[in-house]
Protein backbone atom coordinates (compact mmCIF):
# COMPACT_ATOMS: atom_id res chain seq x y z
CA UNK A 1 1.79 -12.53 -21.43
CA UNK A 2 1.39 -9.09 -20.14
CA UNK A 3 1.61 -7.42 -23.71
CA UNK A 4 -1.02 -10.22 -25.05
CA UNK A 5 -3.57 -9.15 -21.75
CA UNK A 6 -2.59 -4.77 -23.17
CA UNK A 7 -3.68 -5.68 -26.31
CA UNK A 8 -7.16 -7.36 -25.86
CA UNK A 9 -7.83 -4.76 -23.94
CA UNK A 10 -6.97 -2.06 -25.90
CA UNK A 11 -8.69 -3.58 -29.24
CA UNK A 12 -12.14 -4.20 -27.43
CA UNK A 13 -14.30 -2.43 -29.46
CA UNK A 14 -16.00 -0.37 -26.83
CA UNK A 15 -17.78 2.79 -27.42
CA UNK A 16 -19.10 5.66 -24.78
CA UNK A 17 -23.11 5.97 -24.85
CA UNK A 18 -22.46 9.22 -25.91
CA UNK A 19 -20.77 8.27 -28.86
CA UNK A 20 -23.51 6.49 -30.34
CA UNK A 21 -26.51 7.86 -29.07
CA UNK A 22 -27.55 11.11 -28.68
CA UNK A 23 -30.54 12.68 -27.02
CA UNK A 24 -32.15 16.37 -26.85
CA UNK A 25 -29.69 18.41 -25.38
CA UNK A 26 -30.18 20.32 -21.90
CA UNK A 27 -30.38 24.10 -22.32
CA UNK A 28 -28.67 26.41 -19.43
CA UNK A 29 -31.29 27.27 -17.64
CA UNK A 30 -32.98 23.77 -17.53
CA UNK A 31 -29.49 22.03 -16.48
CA UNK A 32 -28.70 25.00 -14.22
CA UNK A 33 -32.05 23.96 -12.39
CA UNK A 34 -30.46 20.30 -12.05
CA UNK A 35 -26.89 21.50 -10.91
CA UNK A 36 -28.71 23.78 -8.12
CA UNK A 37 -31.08 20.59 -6.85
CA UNK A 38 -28.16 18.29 -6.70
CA UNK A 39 -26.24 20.76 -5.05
CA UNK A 40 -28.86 21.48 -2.27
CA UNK A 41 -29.27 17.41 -1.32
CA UNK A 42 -25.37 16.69 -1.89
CA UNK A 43 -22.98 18.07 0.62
CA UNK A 44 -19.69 16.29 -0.66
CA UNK A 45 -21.12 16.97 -4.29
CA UNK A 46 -19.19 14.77 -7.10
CA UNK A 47 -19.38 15.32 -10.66
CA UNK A 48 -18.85 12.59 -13.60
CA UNK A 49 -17.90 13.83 -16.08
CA UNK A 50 -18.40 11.62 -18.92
CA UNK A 51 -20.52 9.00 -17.20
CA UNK A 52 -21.26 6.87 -20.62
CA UNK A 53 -23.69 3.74 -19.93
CA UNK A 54 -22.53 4.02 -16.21
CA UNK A 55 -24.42 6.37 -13.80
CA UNK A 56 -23.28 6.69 -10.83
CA UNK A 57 -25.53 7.27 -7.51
CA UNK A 58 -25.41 10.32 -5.71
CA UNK A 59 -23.47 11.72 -7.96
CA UNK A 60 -24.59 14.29 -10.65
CA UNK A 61 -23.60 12.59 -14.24
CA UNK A 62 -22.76 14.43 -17.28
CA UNK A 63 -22.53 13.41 -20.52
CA UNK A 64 -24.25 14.00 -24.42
CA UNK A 65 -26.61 10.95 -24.48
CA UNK A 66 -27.08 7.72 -22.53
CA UNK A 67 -28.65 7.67 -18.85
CA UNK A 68 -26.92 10.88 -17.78
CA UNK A 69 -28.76 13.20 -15.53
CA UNK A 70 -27.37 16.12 -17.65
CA UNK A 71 -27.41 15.89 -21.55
CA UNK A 72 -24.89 18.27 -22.55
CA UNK A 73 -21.96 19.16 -25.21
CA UNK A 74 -18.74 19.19 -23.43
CA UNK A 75 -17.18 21.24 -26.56
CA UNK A 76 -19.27 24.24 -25.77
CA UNK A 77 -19.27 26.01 -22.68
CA UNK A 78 -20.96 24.44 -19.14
CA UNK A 79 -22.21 27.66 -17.55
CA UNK A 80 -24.68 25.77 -15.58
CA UNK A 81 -21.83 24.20 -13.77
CA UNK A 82 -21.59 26.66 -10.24
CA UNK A 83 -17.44 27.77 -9.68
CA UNK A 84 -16.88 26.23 -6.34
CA UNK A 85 -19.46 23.72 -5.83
CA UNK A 86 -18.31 19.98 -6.03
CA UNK A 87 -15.61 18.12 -4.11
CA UNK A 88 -15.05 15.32 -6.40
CA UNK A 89 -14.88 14.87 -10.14
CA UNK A 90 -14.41 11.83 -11.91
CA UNK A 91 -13.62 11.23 -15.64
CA UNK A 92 -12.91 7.65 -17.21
CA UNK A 93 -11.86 7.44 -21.72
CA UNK A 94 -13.15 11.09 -21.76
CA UNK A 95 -10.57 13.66 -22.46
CA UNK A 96 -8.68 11.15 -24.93
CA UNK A 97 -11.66 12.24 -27.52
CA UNK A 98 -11.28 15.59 -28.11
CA UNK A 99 -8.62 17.83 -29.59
CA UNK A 100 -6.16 18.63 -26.63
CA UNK A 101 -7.01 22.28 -26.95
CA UNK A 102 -10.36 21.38 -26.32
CA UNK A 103 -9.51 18.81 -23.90
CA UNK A 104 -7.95 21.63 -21.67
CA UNK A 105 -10.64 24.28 -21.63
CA UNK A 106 -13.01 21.11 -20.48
CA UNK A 107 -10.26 20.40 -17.21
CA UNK A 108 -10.15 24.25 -16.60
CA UNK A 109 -14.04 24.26 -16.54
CA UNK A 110 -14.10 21.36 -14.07
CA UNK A 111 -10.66 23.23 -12.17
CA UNK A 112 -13.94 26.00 -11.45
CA UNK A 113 -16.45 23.69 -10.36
CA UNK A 114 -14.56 22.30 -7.50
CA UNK A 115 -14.26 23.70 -4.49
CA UNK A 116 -10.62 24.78 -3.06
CA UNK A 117 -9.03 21.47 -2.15
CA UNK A 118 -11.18 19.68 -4.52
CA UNK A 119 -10.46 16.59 -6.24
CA UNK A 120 -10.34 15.38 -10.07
CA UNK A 121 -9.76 12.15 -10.86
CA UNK A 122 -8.75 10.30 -14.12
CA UNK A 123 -9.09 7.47 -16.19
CA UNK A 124 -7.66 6.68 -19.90
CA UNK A 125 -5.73 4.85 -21.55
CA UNK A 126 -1.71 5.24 -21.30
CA UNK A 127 -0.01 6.07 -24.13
CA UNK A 128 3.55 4.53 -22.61
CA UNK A 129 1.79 1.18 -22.53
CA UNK A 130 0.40 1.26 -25.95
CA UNK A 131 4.30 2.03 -26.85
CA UNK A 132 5.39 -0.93 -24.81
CA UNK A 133 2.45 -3.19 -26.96
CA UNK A 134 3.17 -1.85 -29.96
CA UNK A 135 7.18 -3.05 -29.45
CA UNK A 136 6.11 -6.31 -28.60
CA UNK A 137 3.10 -6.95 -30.87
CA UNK A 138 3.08 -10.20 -33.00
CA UNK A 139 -0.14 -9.58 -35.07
CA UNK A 140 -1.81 -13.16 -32.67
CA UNK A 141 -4.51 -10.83 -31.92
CA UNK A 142 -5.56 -9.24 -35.16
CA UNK A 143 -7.90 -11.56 -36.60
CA UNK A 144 -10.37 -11.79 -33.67
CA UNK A 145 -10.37 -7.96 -32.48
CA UNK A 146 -10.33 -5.74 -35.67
CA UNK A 147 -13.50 -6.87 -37.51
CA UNK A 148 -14.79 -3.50 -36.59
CA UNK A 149 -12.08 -1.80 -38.32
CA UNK A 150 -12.28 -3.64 -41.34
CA UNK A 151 -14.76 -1.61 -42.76
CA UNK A 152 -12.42 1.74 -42.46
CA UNK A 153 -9.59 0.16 -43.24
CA UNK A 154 -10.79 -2.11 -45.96
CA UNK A 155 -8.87 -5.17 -44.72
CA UNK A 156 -6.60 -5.92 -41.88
CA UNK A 157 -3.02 -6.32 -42.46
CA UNK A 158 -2.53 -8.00 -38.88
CA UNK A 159 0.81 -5.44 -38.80
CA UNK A 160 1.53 -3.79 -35.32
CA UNK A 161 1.26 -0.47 -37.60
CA UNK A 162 -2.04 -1.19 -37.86
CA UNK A 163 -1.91 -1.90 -34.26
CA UNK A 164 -1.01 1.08 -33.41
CA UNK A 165 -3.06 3.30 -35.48
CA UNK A 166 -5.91 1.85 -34.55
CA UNK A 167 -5.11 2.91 -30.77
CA UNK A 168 -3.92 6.04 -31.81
CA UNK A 169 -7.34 7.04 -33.92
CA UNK A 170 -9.77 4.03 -32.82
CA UNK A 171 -12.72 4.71 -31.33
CA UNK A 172 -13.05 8.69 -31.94
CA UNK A 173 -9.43 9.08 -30.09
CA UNK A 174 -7.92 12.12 -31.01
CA UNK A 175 -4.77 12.70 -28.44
CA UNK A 176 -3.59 9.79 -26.22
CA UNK A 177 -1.39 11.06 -23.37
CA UNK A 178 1.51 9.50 -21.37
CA UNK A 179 1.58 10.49 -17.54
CA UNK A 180 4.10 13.50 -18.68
CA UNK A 181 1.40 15.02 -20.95
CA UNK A 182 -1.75 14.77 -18.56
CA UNK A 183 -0.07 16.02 -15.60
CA UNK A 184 1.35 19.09 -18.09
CA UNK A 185 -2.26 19.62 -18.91
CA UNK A 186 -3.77 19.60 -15.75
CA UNK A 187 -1.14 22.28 -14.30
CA UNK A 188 -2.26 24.44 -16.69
CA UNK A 189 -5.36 24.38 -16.23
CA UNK A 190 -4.89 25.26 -12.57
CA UNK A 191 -4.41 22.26 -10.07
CA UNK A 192 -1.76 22.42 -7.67
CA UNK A 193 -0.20 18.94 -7.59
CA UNK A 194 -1.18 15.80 -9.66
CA UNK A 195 -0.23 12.30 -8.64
CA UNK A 196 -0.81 9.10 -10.51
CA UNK A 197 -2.56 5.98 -8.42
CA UNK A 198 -3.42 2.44 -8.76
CA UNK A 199 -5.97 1.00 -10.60
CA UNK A 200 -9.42 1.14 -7.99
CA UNK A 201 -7.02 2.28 -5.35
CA UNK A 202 -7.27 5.73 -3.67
CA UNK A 203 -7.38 7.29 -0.71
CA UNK A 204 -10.27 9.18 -1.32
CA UNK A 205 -13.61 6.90 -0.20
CA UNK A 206 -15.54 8.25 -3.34
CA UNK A 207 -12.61 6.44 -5.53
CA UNK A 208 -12.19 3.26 -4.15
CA UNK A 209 -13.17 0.81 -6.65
CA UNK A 210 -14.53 3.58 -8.85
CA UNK A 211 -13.43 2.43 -12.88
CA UNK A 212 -15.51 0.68 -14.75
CA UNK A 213 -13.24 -0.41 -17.17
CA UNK A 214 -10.52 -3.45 -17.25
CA UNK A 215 -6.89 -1.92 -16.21
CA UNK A 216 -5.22 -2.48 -19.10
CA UNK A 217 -7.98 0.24 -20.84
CA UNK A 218 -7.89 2.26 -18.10
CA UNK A 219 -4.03 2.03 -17.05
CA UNK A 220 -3.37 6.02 -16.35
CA UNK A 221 -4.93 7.19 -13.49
CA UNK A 222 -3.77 10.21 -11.85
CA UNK A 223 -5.88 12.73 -9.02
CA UNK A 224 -5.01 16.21 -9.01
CA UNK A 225 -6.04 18.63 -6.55
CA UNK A 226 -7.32 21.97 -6.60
C-alpha cells in the first residue's frame, strides 16, 4: 500500500510555472531595487527560492516565470541578492532540475544571502524512496499516470524500467539525490550542520506547514544552517 501511495505521487504529471511559462526577465538593477524594498519592510526576511504557482506572503519569491515577485534565471548569477540579508530560505522540486554542478553554485549563492545562523530549507523528491518503488513496482499504475510520457516514449511498456526512468528524467529532472548526496552538497557549499525533518514539521515558525506538495513528492526534507 505504501509503494502504490510513492508511486501516484511520483507519476503526477506536475510541472513548476517556471517550466512552462516564461516572462521578461528582471535585469540587476531593477531586481536589486526589489531585494532592497523587501529588505527595508521585512526584518526576519525569507527567500523562496523557486516559488512556482505558489507565492508566498511576506516573503520575497523567486523564480523564471509564474507570479514571482522576481523573474530571474537561477543558472546565471543573482547579484541582486544582498550577502547577509535573509533569515530563511525555502526551496521545494527546485535543485532536482539542474545539473548538480549548477545545482551547487545556486545553494552557495543562497549560503551568501543568509545571514550568520540563517536557515535553508528543502524540499524534493528522495531518491531512496524511488529505489524502494522501483523494487516493488507491479506496472498497476502505468496505464492511468504515463499518458504524458507517451509522446516521448512512443508507447508505455508498463515495466518498472520505465518506472524508473521516468523519475529519474521526468519532468526536466536532471540529478535526484538521496539524503547522503544533499547533505554532501550543502556542506560544500558552506552550511555548518544539515538535518533532515518531517514532512510540514519544523521548529522554525516560518516552516510549519510550509510544502505545498503531497509527501510522497516531497519526501526529503532537510534544514541546514548557516
Amino acid at each position: 500500500m505504501k509503494a502504490l501511495k510513492v508511486l501516484r505521487y511520483l507519476l503526477r504529471p506536475i510541472r513548476r510555472a517556471g517550466m512552462v511559462e516564461t516572462r521578461m526577465l528582471d535585469g540587476r538593477k531593477k531586481a536589486s531595487k526589489k531585494v532592497q524594498k523587501y529588505l527595508q519592510s521585512a526584518p526576519n526576511a525569507a527567500l523562496h527560492f523557486g516559488s512556482g504557482v505558489n507565492k508566498f506572503q511576506n516573503w520575497l519569491n523567486l523564480d523564471i516565470g509564474g507570479p514571482a515577485d522576481i523573474h530571474c534565471d537561477f543558472t546565471k548569477p543573482l547579484h541582486f541578492l544582498v550577502s547577509n540579508s535573509f533569515q530563511y530560505c525555502y526551496s521545494e522540486h527546485v535543485l532536482e532540475h539542474f545539473p548538480r554542478a549548477q545545482a551547487l553554485k545556486m545553494t552557495r549563492e543562497i549560503f551568501d544571502s543568509l545571514k550568520p545562523g540563517g536557515v535553508f530549507r528543502v524540499a524534493i523528491p528522495d531518491l531512496d524512496l524511488v529505489i524502494e518503488s522501483y523494487k516493488n513496482y507491479d506496472g498497476g499504475l502505468h496505464k492511468d499516470h504515463y499518458q504524458a510520457f507517451i509522446e516521448t516514449y512512443g508507447d508505455s511498456y508498463g515495466t518498472r524500467g520505465e518506472f524508473l526512468d521516468i523519475c529519474m528524467r521526468g519532468w526536466g529532472h536532471q540529478y535526484i539525490y538521496n539524503e547522503e548526496d544533499l547533505t554532501l552538497m550543502l556542506k560544500k557549499a558552506g552550511f555548518k550542520t544539515v538535518e533532515r525533518k518531517r514532512y510540514r514539521e519544523s521548529e522554525y515558525e516560518i516552516f510549519k506547514g510550509i510544502e505545498t506538495r503531497p509527501p510522497g513528492e516531497s519526501a526529503l526534507i532537510v534544514e541546514a544552517r548557516k
